[in-house]
Protein backbone atom coordinates (compact mmCIF):
# COMPACT_ATOMS: atom_id res chain seq x y z
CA UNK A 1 108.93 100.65 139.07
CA UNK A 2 109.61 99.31 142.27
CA UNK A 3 110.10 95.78 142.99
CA UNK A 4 109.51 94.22 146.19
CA UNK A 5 112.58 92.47 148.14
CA UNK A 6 112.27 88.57 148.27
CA UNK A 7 111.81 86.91 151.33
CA UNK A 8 115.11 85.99 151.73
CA UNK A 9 116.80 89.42 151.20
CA UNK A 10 113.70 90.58 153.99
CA UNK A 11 115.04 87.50 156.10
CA UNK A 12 118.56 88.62 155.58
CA UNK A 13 117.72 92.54 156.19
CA UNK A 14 116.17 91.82 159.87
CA UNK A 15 118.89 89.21 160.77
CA UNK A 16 121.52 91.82 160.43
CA UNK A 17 119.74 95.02 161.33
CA UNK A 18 121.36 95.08 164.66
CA UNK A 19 124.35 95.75 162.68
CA UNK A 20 122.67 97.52 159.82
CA UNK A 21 121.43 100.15 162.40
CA UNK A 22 125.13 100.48 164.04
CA UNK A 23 126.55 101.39 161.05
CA UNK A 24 123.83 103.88 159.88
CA UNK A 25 124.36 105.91 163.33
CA UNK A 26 127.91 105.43 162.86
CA UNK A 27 127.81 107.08 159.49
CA UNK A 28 125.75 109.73 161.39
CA UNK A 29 128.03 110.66 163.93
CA UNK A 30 131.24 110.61 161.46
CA UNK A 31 129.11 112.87 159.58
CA UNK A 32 128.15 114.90 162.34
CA UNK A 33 131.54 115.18 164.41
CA UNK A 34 134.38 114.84 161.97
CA UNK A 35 133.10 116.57 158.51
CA UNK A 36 131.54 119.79 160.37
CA UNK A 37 128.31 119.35 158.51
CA UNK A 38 126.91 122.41 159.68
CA UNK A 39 124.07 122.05 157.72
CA UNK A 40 122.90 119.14 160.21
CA UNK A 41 123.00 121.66 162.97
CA UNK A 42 119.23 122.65 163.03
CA UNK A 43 118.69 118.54 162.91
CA UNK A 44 120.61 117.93 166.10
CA UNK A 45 120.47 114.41 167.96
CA UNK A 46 116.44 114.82 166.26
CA UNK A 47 118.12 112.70 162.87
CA UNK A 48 119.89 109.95 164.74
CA UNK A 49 116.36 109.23 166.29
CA UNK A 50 114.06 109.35 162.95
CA UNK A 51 117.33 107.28 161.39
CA UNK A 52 116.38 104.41 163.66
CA UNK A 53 112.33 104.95 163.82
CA UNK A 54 113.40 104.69 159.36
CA UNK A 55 115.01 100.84 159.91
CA UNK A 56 112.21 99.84 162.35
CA UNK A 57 109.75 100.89 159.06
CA UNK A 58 112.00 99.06 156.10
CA UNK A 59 111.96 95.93 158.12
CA UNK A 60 107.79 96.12 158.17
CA UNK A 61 108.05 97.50 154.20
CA UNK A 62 110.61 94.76 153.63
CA UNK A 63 108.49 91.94 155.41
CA UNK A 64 105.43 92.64 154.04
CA UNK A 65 106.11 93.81 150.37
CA UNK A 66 105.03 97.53 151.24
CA UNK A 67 107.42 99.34 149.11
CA UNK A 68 104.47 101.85 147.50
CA UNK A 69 103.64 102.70 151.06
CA UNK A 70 107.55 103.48 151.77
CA UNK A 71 106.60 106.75 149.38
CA UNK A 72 104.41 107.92 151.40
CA UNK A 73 105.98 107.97 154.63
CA UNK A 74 108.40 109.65 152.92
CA UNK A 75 106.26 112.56 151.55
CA UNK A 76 105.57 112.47 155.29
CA UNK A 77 109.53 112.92 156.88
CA UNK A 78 110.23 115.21 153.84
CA UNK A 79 107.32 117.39 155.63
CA UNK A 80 108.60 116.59 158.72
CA UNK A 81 112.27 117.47 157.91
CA UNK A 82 111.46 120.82 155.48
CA UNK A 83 108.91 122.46 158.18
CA UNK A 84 111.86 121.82 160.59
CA UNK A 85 114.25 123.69 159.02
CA UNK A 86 116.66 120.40 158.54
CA UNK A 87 116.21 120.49 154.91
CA UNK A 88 116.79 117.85 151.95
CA UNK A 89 120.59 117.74 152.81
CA UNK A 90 119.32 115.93 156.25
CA UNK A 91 116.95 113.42 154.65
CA UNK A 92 119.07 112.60 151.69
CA UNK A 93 122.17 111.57 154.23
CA UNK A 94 119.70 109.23 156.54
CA UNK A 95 118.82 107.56 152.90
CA UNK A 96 122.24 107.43 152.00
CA UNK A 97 123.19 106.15 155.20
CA UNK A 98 120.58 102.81 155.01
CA UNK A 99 122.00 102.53 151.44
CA UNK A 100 125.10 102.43 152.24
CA UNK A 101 125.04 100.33 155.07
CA UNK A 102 122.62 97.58 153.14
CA UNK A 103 125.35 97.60 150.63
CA UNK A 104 128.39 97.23 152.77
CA UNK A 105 126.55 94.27 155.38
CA UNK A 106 124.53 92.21 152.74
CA UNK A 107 125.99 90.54 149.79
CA UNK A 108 124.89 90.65 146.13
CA UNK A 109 122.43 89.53 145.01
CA UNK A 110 120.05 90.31 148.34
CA UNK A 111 121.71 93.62 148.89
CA UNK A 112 120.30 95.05 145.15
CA UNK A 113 116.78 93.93 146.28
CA UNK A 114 116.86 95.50 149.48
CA UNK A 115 118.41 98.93 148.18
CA UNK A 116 116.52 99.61 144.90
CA UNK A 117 113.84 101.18 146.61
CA UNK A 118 115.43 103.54 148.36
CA UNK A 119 117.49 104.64 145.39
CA UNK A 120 114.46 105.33 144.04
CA UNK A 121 113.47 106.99 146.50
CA UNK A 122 116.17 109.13 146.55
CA UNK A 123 116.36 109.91 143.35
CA UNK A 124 112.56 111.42 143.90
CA UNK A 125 114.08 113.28 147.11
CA UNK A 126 114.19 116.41 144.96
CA UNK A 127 110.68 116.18 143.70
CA UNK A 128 109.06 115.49 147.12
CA UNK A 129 110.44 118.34 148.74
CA UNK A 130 109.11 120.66 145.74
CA UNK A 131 105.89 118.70 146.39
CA UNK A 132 105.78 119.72 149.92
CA UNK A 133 106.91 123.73 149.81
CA UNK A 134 104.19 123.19 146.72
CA UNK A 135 101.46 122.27 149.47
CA UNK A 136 102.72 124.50 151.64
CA UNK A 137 102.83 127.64 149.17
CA UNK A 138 99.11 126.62 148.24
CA UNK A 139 97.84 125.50 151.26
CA UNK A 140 99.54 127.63 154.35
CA UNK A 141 98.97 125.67 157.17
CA UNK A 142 96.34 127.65 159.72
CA UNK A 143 93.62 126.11 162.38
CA UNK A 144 90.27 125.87 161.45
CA UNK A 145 88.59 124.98 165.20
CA UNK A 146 88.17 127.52 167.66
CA UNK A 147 89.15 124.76 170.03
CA UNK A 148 93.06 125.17 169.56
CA UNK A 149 93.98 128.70 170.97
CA UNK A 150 92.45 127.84 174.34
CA UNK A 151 93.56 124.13 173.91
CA UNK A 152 97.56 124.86 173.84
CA UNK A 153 97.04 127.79 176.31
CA UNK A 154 95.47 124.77 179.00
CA UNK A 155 92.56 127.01 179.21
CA UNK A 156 89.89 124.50 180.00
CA UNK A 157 87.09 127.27 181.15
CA UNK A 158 87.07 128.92 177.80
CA UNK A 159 87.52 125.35 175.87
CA UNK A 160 84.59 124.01 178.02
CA UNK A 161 82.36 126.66 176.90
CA UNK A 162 82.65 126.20 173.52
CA UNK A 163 82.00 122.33 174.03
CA UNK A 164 79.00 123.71 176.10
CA UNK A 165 77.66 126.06 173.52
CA UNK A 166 77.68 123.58 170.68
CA UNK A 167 75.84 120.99 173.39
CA UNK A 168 73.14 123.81 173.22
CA UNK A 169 72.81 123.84 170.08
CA UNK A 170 71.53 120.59 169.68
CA UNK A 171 74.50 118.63 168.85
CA UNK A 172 75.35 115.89 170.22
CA UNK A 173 78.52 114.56 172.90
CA UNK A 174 79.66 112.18 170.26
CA UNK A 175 79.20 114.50 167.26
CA UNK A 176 80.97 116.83 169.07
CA UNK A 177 83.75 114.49 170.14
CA UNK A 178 84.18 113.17 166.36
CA UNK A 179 83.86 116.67 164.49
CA UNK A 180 85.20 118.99 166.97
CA UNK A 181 87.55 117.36 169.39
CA UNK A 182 89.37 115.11 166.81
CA UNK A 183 89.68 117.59 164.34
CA UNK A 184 91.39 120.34 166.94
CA UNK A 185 93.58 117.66 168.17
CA UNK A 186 94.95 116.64 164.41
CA UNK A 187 95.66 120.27 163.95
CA UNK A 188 97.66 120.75 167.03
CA UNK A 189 99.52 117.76 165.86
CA UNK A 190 100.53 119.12 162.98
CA UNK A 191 101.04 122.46 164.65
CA UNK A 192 103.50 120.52 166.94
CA UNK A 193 105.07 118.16 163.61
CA UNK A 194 105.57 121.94 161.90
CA UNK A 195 107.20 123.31 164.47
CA UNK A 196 104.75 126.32 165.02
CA UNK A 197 104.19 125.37 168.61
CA UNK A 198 106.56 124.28 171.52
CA UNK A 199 106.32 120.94 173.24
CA UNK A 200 104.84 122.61 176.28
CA UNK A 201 101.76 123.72 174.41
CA UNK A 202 101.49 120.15 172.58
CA UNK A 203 101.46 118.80 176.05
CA UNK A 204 98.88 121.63 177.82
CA UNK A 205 96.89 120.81 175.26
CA UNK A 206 97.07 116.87 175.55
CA UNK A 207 96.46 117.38 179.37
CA UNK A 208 93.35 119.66 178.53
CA UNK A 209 91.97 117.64 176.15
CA UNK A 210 91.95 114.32 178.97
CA UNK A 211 90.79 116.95 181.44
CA UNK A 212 87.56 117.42 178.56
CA UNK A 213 86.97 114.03 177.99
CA UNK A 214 86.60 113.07 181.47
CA UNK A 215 83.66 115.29 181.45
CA UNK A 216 81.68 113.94 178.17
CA UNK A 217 80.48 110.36 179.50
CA UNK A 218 78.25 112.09 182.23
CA UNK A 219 77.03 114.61 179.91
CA UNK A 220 72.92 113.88 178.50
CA UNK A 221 73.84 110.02 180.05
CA UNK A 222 70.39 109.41 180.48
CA UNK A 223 69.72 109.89 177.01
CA UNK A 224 72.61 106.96 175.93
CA UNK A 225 70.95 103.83 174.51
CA UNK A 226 73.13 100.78 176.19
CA UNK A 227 73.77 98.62 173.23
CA UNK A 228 74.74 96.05 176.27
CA UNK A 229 78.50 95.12 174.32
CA UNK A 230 81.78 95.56 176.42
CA UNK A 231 85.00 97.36 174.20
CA UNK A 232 88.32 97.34 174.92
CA UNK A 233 90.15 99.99 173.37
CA UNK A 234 94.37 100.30 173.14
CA UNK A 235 97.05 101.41 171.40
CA UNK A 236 98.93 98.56 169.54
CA UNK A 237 102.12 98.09 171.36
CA UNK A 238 104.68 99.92 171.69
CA UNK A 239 102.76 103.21 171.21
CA UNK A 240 102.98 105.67 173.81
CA UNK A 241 100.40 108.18 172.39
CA UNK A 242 97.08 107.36 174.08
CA UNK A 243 95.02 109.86 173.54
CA UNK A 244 93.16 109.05 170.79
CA UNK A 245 91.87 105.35 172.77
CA UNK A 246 90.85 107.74 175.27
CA UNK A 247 88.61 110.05 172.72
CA UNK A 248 87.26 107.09 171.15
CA UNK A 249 86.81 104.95 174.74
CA UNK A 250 84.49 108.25 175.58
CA UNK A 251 82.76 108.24 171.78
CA UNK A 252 81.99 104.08 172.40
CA UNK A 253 80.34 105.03 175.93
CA UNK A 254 78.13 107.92 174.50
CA UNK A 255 76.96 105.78 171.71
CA UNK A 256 75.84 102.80 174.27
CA UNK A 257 79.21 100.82 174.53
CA UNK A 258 80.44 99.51 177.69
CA UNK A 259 84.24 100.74 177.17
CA UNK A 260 87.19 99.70 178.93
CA UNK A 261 90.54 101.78 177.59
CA UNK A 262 94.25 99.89 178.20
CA UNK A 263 95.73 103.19 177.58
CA UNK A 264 99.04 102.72 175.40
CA UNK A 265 102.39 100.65 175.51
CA UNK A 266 100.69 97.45 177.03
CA UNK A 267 102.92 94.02 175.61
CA UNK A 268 100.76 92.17 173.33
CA UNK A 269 100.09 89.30 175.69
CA UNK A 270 98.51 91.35 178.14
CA UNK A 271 96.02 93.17 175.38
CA UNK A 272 95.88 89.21 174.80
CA UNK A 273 95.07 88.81 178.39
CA UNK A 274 92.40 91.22 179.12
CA UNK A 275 90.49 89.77 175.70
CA UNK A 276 90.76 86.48 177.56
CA UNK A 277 89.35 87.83 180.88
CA UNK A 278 87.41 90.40 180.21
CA UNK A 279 85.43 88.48 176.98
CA UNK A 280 84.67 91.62 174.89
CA UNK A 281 82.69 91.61 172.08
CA UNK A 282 85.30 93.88 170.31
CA UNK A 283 88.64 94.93 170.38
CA UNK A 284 89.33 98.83 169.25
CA UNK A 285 93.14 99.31 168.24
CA UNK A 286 95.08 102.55 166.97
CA UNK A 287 97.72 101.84 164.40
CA UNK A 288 99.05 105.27 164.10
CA UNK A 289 102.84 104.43 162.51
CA UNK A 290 103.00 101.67 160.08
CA UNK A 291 106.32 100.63 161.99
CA UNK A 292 104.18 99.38 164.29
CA UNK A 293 102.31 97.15 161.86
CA UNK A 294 103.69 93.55 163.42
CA UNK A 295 102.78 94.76 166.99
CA UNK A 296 99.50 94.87 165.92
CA UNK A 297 99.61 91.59 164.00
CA UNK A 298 101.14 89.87 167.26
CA UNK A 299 97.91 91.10 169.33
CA UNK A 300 96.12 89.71 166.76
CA UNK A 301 97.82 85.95 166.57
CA UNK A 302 97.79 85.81 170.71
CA UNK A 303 94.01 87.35 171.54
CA UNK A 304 93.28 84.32 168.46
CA UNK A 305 94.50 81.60 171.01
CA UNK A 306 91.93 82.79 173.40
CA UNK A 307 88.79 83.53 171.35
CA UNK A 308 87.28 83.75 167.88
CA UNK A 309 83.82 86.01 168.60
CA UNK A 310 86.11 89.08 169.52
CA UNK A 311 86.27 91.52 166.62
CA UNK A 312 89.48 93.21 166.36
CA UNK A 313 88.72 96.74 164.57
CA UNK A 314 91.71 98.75 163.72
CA UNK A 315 92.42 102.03 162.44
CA UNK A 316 94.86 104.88 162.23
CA UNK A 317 97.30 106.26 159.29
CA UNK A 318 99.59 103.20 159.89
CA UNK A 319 96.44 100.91 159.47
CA UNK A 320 95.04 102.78 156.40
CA UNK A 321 98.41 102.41 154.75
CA UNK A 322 98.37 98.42 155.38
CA UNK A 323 94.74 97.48 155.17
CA UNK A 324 95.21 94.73 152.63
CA UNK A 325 98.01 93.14 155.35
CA UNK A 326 95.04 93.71 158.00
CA UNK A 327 92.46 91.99 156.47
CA UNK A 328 93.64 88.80 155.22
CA UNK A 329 94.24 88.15 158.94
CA UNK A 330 90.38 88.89 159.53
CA UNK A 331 90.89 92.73 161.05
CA UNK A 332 88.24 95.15 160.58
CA UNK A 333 90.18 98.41 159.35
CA UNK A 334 88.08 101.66 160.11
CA UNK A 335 88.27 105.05 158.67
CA UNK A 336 87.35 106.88 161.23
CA UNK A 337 85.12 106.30 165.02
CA UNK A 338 82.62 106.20 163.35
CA UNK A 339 82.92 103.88 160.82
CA UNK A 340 84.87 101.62 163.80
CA UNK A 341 81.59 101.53 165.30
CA UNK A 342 79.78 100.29 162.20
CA UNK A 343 82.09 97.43 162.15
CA UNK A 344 81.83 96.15 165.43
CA UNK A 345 78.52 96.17 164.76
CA UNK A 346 78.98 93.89 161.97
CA UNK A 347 79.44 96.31 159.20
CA UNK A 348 81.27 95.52 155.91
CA UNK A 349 85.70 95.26 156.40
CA UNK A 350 86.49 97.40 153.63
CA UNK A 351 88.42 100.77 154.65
């Protein structure tokens, strides 16, 4: 049974993580460089990155008691790191290596707290990576939408006429945007996460996808029932990946919204700042990594000094896996678009 760190050993954890971090990526390199682990090969510089993106998610676990979640984002690197071809030998050393270093910085009795869940954790290392060549063996991964072929080949013609054939059959922009669009773009993420496809054909398709969105607002616009409400729509910050404000900026317009998208790594104060200016009557953020969560709780405590009526919806894996964090500070956590747009609305807050 896990037990979550005190607030003192999560006070103690952030106020040395600058070292904390040095000496996991130390451990890394000596690792690396001076025991010829060529089992880290495949892994290259790819394990000193996910070992830091690891200590920026135990300080949010550690802050704010989220130790159950901590097993799922590791079901989620063990995925990661198998598909890869790194392996268990690669997770279990960044695990070791924040164990370790908690151990050798921090002092009894704070250091126990802080490390018992990830000896737990590794201790399950074995049974996770069964669990995902399990899913794997089961469920092969393969693409469902006929979207993705012409998406990672930048084919925009060929993707455009399938949009344009489902518009003729009655279906419509939004629909299409929420149960075509989305669901092609999660599977070339996972295509990309999997390694099945190279980075240039994540990013044709990211460019083709922008190219197809920029079409959708002007498509049946006379049709669009303005619901006369302004949205701003942004990543939380500190997230680069923007495409997904930009899907559901063009979803909010075809179902009446008057939607403004920030696009992705704007500083809290200035999300803060365009609530202030701009007065809309909701404020749409993606919470894709739970690392993130405090960026998104900072927006929160600085668009707060400037108004009450805005509604701040939220959604994203990272928010799903901290809704109960999310709503005691009064954010609206949304499954999906379309449930975002219920809650705007005034819908109910549960996720």
């Amino acid at each position: 049974m896990n037990i979550a760190p005190s607030y003192t050993s999560s006070h103690l954890f952030e106020s040395e993580y600058p070292k904390l971090s040095a000496m996991v990526q130390k451990r890394l390199e000596l690792e690396w460089h001076y025991h010829q682990r060529s089992d880290l090969e495949p892994a290259g510089y790819h394990l000193f990155q996910y070992a830091l993106e690891f200590g920026r998610l135990l300080k949010v676990v550690y802050r704010h008691q989220l130790t159950e979640a901590l097993h799922e984002e590791a079901f989620w690197y063990a995925e990661v790191f198998d598909a890869r071809g790194w392996g268990y030998d690669a997770f279990a050393l960044l695990l070791d290596s924040w164990i370790i270093a908690i151990q050798g910085i921090i002092k009894p009795p704070e250091c126990n707290e802080l490390a018992q869940p990830l000896q737990q954790l590794r201790e399950t290392l074995p049974s996770l990576f069964k669990k995902t060549r399990l899913k794997k063996g089961i469920e092969p991964f393969t693409t469902h939408s006929p979207l993705v072929k012409h998406l990672i080949q930048g084919d925009v013609d060929e993707a455009r006429s399938i949009i344009t054939s489902l518009i003729n059959t009655n279906r419509t922009p939004d629909r299409i945007i929420l149960e075509e669009l989305l669901t092609a773009m999660a599977e070339i993420g996972q295509l990309w996460e999997f390694h099945k496809i190279e980075i240039f054909q994540e990013h044709l398709a990211t460019e083709t996808i922008r190219h197809l969105l920029a079409g959708f607002p002007f498509i049946n616009q006379q049709s669009v029932h303005a619901l006369g409400l302004t949205a701003l729509v942004s990543c939380v910050p500190g997230d680069i990946h923007d495409l997904i404000p930009l899907a559901l900026c063009t979803y909010l317009e075809l179902r009446g919204w008057k939607a403004k998208n920030l696009g992705g790594s704007l500083p809290a104060e200035q999300i803060a700042h365009a609530v202030e200016r701009l007065n809309p009557h909701a404020l749409f953020l993606t919470l894709t990594m739970l690392s993130m969560l405090d960026n998104a709780l900072e927006v929160v405590e600085l668009t707060g000094k400037y108004t009450r009526d805005c509604r701040i919806v939220i959604g994203g894996h990272g928010a799903t896996l901290s809704s109960h964090i999310l709503e005691k500070h009064g954010i609206l956590v949304a499954r999906d678009f379309d449930h975002g747009y219920n809650l705007a609305l005034g819908g109910k807050t549960h996720a």
